[in-house]
PDB file of N, CA and C in Angstrom:
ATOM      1  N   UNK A   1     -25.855  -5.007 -13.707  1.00  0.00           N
ATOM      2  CA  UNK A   1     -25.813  -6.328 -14.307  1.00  0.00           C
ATOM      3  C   UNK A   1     -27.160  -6.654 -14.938  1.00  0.00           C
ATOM      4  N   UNK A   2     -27.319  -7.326 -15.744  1.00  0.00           N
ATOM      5  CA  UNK A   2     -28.140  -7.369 -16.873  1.00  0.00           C
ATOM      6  C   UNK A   2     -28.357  -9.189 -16.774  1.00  0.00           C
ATOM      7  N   UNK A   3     -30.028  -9.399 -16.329  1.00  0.00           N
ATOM      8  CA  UNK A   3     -30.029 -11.103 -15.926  1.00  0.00           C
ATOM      9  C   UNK A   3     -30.695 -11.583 -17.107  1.00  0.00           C
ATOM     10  N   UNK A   4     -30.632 -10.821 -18.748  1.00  0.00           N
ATOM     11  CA  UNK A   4     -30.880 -11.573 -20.062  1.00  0.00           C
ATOM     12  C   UNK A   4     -29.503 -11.577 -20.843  1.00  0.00           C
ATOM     13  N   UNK A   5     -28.429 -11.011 -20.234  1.00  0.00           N
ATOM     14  CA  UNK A   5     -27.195 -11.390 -20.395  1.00  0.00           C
ATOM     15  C   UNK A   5     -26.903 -12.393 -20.931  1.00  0.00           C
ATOM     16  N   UNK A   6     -25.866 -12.911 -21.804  1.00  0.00           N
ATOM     17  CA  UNK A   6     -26.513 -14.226 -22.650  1.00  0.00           C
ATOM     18  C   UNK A   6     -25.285 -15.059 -21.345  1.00  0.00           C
ATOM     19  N   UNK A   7     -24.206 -14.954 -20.831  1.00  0.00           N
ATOM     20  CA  UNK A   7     -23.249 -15.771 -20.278  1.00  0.00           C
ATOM     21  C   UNK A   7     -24.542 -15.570 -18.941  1.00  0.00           C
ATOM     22  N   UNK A   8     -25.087 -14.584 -18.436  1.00  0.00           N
ATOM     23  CA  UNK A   8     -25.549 -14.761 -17.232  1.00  0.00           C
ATOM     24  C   UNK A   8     -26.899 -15.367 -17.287  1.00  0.00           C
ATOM     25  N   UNK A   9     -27.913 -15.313 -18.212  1.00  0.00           N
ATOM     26  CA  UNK A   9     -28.548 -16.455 -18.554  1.00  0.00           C
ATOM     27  C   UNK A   9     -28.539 -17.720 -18.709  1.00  0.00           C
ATOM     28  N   UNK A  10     -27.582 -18.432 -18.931  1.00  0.00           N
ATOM     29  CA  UNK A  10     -26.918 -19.670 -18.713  1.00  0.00           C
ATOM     30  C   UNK A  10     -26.562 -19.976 -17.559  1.00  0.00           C
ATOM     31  N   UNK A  11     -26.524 -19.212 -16.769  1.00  0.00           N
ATOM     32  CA  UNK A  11     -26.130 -19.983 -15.199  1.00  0.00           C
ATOM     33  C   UNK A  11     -27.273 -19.921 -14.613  1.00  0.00           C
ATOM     34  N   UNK A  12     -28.646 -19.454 -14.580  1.00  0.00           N
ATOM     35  CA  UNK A  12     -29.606 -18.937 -13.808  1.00  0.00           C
ATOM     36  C   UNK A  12     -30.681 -19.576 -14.702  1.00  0.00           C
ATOM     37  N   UNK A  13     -31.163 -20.302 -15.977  1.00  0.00           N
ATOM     38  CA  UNK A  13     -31.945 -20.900 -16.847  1.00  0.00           C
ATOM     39  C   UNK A  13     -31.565 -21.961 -16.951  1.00  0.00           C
ATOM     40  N   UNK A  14     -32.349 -23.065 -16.419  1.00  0.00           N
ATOM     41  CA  UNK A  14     -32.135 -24.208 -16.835  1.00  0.00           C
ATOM     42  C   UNK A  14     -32.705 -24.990 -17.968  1.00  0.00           C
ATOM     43  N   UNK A  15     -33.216 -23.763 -18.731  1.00  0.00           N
ATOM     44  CA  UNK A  15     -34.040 -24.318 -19.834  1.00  0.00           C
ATOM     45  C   UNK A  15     -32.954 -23.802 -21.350  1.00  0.00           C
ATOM     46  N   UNK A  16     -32.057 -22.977 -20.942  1.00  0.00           N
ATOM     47  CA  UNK A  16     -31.167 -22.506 -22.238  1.00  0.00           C
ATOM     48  C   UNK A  16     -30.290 -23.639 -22.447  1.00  0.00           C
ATOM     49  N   UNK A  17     -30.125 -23.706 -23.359  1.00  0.00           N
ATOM     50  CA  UNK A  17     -29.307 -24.875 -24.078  1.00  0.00           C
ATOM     51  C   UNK A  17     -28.115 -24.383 -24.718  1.00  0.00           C
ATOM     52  N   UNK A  18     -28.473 -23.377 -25.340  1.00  0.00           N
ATOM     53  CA  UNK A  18     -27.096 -22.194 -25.585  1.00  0.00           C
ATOM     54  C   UNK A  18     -27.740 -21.039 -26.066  1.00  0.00           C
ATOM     55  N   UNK A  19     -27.042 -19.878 -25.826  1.00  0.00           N
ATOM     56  CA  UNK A  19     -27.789 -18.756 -25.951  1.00  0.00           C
ATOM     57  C   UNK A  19     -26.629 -17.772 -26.739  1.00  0.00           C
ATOM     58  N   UNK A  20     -26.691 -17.149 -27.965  1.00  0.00           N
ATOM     59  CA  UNK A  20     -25.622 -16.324 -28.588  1.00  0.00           C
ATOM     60  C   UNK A  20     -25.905 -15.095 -28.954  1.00  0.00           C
ATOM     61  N   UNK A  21     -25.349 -13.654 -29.126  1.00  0.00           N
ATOM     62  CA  UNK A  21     -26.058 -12.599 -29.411  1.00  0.00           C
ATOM     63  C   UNK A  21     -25.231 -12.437 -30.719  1.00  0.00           C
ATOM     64  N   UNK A  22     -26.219 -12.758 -32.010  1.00  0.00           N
ATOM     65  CA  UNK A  22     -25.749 -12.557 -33.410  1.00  0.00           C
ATOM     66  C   UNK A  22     -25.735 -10.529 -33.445  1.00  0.00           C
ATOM     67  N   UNK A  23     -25.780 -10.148 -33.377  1.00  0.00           N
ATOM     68  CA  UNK A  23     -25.444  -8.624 -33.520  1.00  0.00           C
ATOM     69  C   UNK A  23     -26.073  -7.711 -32.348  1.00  0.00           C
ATOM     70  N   UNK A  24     -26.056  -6.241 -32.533  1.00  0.00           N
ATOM     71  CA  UNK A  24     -26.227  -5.097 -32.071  1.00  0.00           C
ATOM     72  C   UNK A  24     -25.182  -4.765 -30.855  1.00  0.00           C
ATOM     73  N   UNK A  25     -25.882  -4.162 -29.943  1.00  0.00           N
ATOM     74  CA  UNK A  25     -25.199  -3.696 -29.163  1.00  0.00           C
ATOM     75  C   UNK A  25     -25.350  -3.955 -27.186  1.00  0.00           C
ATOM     76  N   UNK A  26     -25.070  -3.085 -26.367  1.00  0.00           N
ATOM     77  CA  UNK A  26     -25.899  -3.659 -25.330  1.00  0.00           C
ATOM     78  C   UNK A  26     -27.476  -3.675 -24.985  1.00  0.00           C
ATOM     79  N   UNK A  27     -27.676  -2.619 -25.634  1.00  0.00           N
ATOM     80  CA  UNK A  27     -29.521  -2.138 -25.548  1.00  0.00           C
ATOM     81  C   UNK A  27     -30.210  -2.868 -26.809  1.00  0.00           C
ATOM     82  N   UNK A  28     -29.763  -3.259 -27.826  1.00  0.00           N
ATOM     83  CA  UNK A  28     -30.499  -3.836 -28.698  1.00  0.00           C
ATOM     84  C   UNK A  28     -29.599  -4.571 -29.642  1.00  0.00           C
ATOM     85  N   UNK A  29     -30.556  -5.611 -29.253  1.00  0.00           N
ATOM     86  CA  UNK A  29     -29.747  -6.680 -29.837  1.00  0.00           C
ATOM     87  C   UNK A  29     -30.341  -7.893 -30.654  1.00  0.00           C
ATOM     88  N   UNK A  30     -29.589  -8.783 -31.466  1.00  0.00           N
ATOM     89  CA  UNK A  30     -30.054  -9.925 -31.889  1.00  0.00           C
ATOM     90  C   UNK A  30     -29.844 -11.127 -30.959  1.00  0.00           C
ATOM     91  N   UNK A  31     -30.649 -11.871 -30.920  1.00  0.00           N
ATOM     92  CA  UNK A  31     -29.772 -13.059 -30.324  1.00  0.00           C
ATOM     93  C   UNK A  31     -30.877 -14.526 -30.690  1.00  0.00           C
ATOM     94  N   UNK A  32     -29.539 -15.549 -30.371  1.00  0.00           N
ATOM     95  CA  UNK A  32     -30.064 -17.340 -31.055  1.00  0.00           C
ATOM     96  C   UNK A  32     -30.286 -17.385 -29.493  1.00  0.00           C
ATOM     97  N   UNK A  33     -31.627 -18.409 -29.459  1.00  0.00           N
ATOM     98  CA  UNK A  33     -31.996 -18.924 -28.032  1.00  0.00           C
ATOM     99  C   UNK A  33     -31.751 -20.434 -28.651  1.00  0.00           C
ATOM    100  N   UNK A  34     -31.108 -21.410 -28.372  1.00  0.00           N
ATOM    101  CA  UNK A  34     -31.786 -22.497 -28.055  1.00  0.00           C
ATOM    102  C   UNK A  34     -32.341 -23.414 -26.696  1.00  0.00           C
ATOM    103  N   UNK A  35     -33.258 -24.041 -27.054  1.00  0.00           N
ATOM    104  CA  UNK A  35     -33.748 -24.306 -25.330  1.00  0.00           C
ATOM    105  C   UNK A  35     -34.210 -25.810 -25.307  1.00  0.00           C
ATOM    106  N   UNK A  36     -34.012 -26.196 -24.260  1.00  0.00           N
ATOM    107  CA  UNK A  36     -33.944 -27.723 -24.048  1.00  0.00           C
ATOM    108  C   UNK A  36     -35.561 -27.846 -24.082  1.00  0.00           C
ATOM    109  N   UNK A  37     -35.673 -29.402 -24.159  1.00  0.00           N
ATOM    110  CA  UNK A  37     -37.308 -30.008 -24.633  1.00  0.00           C
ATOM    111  C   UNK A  37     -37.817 -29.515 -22.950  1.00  0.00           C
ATOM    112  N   UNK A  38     -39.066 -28.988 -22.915  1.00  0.00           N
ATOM    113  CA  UNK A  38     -39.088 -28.486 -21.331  1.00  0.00           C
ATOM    114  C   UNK A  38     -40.012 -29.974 -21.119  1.00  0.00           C
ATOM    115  N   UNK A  39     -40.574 -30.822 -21.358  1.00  0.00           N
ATOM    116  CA  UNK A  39     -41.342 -32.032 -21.484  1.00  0.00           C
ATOM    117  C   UNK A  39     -41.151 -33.259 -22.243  1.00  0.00           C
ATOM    118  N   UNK A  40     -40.891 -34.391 -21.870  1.00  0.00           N
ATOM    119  CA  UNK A  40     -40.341 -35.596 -22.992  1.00  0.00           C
ATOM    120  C   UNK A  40     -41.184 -35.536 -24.563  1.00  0.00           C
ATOM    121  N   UNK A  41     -42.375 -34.804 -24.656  1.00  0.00           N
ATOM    122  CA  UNK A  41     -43.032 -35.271 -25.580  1.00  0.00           C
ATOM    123  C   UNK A  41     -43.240 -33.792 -26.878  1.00  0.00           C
ATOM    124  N   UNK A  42     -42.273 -32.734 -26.119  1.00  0.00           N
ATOM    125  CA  UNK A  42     -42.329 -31.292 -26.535  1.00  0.00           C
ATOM    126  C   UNK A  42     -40.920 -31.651 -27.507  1.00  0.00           C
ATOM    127  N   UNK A  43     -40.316 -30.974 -28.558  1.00  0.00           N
ATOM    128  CA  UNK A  43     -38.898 -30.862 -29.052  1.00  0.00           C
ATOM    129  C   UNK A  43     -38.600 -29.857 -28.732  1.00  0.00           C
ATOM    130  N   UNK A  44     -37.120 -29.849 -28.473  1.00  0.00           N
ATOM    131  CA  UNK A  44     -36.492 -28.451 -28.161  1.00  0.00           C
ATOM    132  C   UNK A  44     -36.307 -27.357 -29.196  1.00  0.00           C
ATOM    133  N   UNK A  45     -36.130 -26.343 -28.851  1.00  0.00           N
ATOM    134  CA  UNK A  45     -36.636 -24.714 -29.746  1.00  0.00           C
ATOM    135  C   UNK A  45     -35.630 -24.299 -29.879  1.00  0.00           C
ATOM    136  N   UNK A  46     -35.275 -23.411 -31.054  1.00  0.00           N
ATOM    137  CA  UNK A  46     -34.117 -22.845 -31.709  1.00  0.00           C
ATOM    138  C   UNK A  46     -35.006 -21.568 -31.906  1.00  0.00           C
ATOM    139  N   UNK A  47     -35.175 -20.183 -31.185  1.00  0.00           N
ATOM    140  CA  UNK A  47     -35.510 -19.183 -31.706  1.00  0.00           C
ATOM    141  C   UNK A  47     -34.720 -18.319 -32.232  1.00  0.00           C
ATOM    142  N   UNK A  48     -35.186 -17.188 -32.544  1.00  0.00           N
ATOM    143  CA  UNK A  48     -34.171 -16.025 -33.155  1.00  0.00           C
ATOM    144  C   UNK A  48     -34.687 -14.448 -32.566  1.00  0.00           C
ATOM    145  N   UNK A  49     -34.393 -13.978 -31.480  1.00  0.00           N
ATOM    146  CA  UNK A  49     -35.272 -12.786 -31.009  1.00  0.00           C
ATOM    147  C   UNK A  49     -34.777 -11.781 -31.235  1.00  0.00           C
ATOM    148  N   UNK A  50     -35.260 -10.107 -31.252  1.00  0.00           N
ATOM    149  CA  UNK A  50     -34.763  -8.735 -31.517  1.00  0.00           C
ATOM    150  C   UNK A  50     -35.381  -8.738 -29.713  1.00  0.00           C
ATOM    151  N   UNK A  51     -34.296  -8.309 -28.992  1.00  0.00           N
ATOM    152  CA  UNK A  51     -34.515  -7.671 -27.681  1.00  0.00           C
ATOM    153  C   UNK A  51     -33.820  -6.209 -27.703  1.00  0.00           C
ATOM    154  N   UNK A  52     -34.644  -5.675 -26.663  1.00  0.00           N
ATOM    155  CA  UNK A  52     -34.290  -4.048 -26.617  1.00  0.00           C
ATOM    156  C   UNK A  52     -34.542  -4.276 -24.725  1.00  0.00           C
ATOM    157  N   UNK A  53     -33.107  -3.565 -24.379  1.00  0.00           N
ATOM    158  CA  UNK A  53     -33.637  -3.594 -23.480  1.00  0.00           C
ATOM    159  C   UNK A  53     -33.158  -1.853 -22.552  1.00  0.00           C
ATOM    160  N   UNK A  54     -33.190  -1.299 -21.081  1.00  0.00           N
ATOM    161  CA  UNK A  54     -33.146   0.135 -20.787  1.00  0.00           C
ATOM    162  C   UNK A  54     -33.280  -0.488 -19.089  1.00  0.00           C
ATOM    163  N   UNK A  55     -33.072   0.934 -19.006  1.00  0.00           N
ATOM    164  CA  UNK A  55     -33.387   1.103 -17.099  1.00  0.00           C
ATOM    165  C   UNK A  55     -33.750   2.810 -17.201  1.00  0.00           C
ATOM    166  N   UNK A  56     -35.184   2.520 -16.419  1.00  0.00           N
ATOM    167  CA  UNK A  56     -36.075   3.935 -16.505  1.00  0.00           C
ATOM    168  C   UNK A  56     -36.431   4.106 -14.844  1.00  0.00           C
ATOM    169  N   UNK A  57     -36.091   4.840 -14.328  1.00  0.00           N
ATOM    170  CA  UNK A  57     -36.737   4.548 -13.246  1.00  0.00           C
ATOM    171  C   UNK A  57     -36.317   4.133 -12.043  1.00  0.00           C
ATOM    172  N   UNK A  58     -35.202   3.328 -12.009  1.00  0.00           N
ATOM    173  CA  UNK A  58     -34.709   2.329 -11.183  1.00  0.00           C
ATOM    174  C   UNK A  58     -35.202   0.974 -11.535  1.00  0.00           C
ATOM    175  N   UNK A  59     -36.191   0.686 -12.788  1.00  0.00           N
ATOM    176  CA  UNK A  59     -36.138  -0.068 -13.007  1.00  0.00           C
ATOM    177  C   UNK A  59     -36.327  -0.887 -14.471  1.00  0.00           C
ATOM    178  N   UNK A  60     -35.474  -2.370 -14.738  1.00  0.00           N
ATOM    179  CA  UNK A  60     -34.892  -2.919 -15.931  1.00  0.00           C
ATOM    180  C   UNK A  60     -36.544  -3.488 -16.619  1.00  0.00           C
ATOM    181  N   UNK A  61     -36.415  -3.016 -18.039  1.00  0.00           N
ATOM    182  CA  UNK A  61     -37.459  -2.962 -18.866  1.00  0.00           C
ATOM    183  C   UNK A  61     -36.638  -3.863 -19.802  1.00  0.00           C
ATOM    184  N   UNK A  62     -37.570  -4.771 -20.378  1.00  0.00           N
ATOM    185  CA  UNK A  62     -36.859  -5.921 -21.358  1.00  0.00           C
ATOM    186  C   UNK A  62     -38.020  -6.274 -22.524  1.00  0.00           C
ATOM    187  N   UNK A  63     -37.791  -5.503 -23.485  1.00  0.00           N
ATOM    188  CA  UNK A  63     -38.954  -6.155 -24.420  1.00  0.00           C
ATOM    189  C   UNK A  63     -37.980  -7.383 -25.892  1.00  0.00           C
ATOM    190  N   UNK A  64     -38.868  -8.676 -25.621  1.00  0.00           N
ATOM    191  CA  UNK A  64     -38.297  -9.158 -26.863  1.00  0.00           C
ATOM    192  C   UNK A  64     -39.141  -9.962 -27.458  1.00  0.00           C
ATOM    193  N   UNK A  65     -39.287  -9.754 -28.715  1.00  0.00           N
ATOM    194  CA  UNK A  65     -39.741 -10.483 -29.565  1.00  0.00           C
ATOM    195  C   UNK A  65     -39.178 -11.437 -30.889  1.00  0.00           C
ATOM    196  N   UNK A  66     -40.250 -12.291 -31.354  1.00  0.00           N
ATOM    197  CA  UNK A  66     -39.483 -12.813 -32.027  1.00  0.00           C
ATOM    198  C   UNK A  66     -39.296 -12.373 -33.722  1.00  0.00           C
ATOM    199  N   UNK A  67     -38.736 -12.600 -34.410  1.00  0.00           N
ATOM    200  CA  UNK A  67     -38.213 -11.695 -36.187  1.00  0.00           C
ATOM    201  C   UNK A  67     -38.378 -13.450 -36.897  1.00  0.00           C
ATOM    202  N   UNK A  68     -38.838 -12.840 -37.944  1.00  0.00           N
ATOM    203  CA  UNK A  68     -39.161 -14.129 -39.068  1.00  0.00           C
ATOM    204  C   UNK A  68     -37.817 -14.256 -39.841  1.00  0.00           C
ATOM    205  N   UNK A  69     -37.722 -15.559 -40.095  1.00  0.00           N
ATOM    206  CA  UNK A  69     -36.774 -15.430 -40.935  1.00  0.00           C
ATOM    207  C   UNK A  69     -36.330 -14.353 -42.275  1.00  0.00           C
ATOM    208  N   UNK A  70     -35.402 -14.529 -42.468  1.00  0.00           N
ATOM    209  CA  UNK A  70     -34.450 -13.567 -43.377  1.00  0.00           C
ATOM    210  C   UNK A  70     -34.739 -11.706 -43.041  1.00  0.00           C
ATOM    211  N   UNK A  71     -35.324 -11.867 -41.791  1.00  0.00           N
ATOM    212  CA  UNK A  71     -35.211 -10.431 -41.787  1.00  0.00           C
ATOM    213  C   UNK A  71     -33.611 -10.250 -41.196  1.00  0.00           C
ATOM    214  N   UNK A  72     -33.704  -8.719 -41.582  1.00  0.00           N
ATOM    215  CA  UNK A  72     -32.033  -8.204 -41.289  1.00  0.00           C
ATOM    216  C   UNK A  72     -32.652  -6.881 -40.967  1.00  0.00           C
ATOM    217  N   UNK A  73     -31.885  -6.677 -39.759  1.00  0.00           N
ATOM    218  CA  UNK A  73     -32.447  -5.705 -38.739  1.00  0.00           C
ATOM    219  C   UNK A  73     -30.692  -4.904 -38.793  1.00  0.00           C
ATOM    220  N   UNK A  74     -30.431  -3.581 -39.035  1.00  0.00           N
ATOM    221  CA  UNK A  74     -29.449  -2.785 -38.739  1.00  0.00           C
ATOM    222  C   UNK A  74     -29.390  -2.366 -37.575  1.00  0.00           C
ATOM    223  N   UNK A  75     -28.497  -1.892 -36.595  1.00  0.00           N
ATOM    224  CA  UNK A  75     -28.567  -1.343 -34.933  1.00  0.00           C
ATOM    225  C   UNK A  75     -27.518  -0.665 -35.322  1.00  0.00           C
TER     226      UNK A  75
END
């Protein structure tokens, strides 16, 4: 089980607001974060991240960053 899962992220983050994976696959992927204001005086965030993620080892490696607009990433 995979805890950046976008349905299993939502039960375990109380800061996701909705979370969607616009393309790829299970190891690499696109995905929309949005996330609630974490402070009354902060606005809430709409990102757009490329995550890659694996298991080496016995253990889950998660790299994600974030992609500028209009990039288009193939998987």
């Amino acid at each position: 089980m995979q805890i950046f899962d976008c349905e299993t992220r939502k039960k375990w983050d109380s800061t996701v607001k909705d979370i969607k994976k616009l393309e790829g696959n299970d190891q690499v992927y696109i995905c929309q974060n949005a996330s609630y204001s974490p402070i009354f005086f902060i606005s809430e965030r709409d990102t757009i991240d490329k995550r890659i993620e694996f298991e080496d080892s016995g253990k889950f490696i998660n790299f994600t960053t974030s992609i500028e607009d209009g990039v288009i990433i193939f998987v």
